[in-house]
C-alpha atoms as a PDB file:
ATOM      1  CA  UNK A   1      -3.313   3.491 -19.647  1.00  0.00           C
ATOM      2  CA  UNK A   2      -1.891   4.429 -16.514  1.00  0.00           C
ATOM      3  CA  UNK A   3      -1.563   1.654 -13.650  1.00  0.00           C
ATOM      4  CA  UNK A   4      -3.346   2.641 -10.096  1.00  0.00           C
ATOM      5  CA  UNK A   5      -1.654   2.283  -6.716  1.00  0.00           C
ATOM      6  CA  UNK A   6      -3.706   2.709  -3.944  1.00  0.00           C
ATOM      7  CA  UNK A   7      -1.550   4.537  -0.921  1.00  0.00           C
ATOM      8  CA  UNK A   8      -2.423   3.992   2.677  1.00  0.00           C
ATOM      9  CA  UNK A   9      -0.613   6.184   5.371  1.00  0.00           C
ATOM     10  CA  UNK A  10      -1.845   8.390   7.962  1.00  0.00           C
ATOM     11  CA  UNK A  11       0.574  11.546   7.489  1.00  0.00           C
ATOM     12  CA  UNK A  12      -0.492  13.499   5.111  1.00  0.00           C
ATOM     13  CA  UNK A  13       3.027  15.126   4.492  1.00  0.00           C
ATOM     14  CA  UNK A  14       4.332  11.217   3.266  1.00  0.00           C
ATOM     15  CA  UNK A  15       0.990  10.893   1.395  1.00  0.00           C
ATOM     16  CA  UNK A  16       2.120  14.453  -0.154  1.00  0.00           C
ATOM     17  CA  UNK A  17       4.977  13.462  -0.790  1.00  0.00           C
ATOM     18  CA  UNK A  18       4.717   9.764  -2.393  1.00  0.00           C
ATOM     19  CA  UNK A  19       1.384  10.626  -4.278  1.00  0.00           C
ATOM     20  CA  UNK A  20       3.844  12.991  -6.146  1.00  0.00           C
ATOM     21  CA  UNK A  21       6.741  10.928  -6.305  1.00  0.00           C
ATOM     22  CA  UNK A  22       4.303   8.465  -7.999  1.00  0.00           C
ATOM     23  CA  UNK A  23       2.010  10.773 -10.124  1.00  0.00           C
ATOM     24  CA  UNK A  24       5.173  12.057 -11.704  1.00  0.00           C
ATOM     25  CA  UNK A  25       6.235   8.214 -12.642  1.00  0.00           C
ATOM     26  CA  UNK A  26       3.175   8.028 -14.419  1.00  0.00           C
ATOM     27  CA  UNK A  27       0.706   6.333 -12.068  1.00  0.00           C
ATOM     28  CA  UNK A  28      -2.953   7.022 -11.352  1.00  0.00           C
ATOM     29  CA  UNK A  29      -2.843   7.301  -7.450  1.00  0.00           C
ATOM     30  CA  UNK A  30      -5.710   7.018  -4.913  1.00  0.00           C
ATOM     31  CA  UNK A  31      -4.770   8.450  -1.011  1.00  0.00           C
ATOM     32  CA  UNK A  32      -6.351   7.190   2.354  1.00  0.00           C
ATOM     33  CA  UNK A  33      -5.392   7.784   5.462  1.00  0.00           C
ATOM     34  CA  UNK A  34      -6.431   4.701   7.510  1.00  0.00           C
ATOM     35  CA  UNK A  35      -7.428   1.233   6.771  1.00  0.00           C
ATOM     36  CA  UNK A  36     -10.982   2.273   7.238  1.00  0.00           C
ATOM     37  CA  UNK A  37     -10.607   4.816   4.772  1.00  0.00           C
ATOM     38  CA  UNK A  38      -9.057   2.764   2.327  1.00  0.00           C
ATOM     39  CA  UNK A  39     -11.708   0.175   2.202  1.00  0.00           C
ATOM     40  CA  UNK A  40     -14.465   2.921   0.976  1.00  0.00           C
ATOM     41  CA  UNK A  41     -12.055   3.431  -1.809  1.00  0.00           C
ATOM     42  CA  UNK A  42     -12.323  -0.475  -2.636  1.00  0.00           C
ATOM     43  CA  UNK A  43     -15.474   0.066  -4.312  1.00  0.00           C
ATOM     44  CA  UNK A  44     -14.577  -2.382  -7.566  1.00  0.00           C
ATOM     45  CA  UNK A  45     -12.311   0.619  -9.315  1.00  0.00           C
ATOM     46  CA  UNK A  46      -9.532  -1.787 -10.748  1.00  0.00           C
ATOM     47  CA  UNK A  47      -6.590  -0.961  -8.646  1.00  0.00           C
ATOM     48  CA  UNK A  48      -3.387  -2.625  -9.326  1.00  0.00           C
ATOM     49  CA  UNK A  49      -1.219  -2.129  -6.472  1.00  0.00           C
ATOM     50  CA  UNK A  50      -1.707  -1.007  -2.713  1.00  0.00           C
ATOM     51  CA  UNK A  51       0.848   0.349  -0.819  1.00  0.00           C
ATOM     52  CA  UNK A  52       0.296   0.690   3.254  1.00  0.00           C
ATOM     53  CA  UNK A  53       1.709   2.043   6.415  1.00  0.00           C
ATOM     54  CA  UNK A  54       1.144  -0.432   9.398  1.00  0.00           C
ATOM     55  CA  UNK A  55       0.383   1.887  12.140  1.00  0.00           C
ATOM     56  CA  UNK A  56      -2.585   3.796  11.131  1.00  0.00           C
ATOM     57  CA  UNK A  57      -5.532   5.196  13.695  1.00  0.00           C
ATOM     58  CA  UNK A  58      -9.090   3.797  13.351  1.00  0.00           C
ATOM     59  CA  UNK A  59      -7.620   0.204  11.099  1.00  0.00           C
ATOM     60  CA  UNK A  60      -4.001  -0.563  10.788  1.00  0.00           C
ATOM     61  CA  UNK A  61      -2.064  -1.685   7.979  1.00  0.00           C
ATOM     62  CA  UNK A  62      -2.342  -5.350   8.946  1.00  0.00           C
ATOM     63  CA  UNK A  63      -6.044  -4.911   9.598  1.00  0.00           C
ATOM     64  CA  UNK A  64      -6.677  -3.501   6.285  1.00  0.00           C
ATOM     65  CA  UNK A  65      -4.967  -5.689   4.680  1.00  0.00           C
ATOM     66  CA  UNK A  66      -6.693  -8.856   5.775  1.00  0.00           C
ATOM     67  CA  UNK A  67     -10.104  -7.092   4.976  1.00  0.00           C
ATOM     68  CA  UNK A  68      -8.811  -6.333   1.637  1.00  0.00           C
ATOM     69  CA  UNK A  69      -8.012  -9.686   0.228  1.00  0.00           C
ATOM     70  CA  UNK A  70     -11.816 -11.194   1.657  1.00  0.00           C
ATOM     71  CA  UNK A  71     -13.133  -8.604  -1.781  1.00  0.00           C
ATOM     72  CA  UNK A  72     -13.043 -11.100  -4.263  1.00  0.00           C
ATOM     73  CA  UNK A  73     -11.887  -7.986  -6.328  1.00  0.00           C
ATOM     74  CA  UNK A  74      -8.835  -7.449  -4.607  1.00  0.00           C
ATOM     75  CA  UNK A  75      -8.108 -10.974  -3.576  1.00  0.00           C
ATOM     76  CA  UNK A  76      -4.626 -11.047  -5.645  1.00  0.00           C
ATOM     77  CA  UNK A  77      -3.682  -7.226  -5.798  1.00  0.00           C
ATOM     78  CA  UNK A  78       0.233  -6.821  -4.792  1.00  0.00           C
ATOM     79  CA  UNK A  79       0.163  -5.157  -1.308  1.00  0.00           C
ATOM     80  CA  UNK A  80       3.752  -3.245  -0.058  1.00  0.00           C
ATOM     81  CA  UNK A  81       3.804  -1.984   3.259  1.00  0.00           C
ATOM     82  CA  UNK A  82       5.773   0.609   4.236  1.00  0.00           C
ATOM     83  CA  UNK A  83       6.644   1.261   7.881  1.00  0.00           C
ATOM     84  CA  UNK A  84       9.053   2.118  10.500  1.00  0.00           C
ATOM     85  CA  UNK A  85       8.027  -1.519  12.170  1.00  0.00           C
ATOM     86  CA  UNK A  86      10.677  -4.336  11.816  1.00  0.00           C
ATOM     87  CA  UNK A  87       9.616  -6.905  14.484  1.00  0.00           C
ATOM     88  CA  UNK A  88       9.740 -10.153  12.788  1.00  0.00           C
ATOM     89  CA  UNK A  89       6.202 -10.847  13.999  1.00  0.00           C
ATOM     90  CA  UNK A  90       4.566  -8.356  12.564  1.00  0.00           C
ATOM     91  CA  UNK A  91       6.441  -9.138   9.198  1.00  0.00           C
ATOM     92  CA  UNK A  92       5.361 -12.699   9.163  1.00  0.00           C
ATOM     93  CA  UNK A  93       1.800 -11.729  10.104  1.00  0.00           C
ATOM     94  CA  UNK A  94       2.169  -9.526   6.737  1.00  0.00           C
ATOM     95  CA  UNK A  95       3.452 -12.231   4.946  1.00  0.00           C
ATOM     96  CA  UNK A  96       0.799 -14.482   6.179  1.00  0.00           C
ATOM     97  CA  UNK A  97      -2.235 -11.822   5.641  1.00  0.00           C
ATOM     98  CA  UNK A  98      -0.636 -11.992   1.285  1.00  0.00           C
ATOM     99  CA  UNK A  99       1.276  -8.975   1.988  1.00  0.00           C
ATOM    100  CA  UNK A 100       4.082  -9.023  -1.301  1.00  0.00           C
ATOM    101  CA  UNK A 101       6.950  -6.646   0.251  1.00  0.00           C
ATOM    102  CA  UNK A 102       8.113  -4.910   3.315  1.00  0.00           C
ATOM    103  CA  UNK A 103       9.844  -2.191   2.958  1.00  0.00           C
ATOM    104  CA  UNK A 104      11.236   0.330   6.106  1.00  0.00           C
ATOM    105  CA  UNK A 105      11.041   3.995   6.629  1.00  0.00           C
ATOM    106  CA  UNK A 106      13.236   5.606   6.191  1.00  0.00           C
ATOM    107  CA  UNK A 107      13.325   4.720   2.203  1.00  0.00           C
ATOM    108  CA  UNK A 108      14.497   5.531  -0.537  1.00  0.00           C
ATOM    109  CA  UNK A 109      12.277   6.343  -3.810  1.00  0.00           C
ATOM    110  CA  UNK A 110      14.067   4.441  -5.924  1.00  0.00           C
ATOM    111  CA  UNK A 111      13.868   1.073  -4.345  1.00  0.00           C
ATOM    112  CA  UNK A 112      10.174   1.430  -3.505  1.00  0.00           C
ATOM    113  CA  UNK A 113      10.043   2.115  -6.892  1.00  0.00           C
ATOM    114  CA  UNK A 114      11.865  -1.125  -7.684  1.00  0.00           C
ATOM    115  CA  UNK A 115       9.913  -2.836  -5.638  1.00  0.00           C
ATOM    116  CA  UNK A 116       6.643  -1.425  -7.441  1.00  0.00           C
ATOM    117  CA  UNK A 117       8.207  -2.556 -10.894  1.00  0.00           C
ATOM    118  CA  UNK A 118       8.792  -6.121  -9.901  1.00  0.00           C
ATOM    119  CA  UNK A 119       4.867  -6.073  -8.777  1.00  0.00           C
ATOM    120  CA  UNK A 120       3.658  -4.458 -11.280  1.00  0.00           C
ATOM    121  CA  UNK A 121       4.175  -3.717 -14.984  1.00  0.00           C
ATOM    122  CA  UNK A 122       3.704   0.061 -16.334  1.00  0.00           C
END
């Protein structure tokens, strides 16, 4: 059975692109494109990994995430975010709000996928 990753970025060219990248390595993916989005996807559906872009209209990534782990549900699901910010603050913040990996854009797929492994098993 296929593992889910829930994917949390406002453009929808990278949400394109990743749910792909992801689909074709055999995971179930869900798309959002804001935090606020995302947390009418957190209905109970088992999700085993959430992946989220920090700057994000309406909720950011941050945002979201602390929201996220008060669902007893999703309390201890992996969170990467992926984002162009590297200010130390915002990474600690992250850190502090559960978040499991930081990763900057530019990327490459293989060590988000890497990353995604370590979190996760297929």
């Amino acid at each position: 059975m296929a593992k889910t990753i829930l994917f949390v970025e406002d453009s929808s060219s990278v949400r394109t692109v990743m749910g792909s990248t992801l689909t074709r390595e055999g995971y179930d993916v869900i798309t959002a494109c804001d935090g606020q989005d995302a947390m009418t996807k957190l209905d109970g559906t088992k999700i085993h990994l959430i992946i989220s872009d920090v700057n994000m209209p309406n909720m950011d990534g941050l945002t979201f995430v602390k929201a996220a782990r008060q669902l007893p549900a999703y309390k201890f699901t992996p969170i990467i975010m992926l984002t162009t910010e590297t200010q130390e603050a915002k990474m600690n913040e992250g850190k502090a709000a559960g978040v499991k990996a930081w990763i900057v854009k530019p990327f490459q797929p293989p060590h988000l996928l890497a990353a995604i492994e370590q979190l996760i098993q297929k």
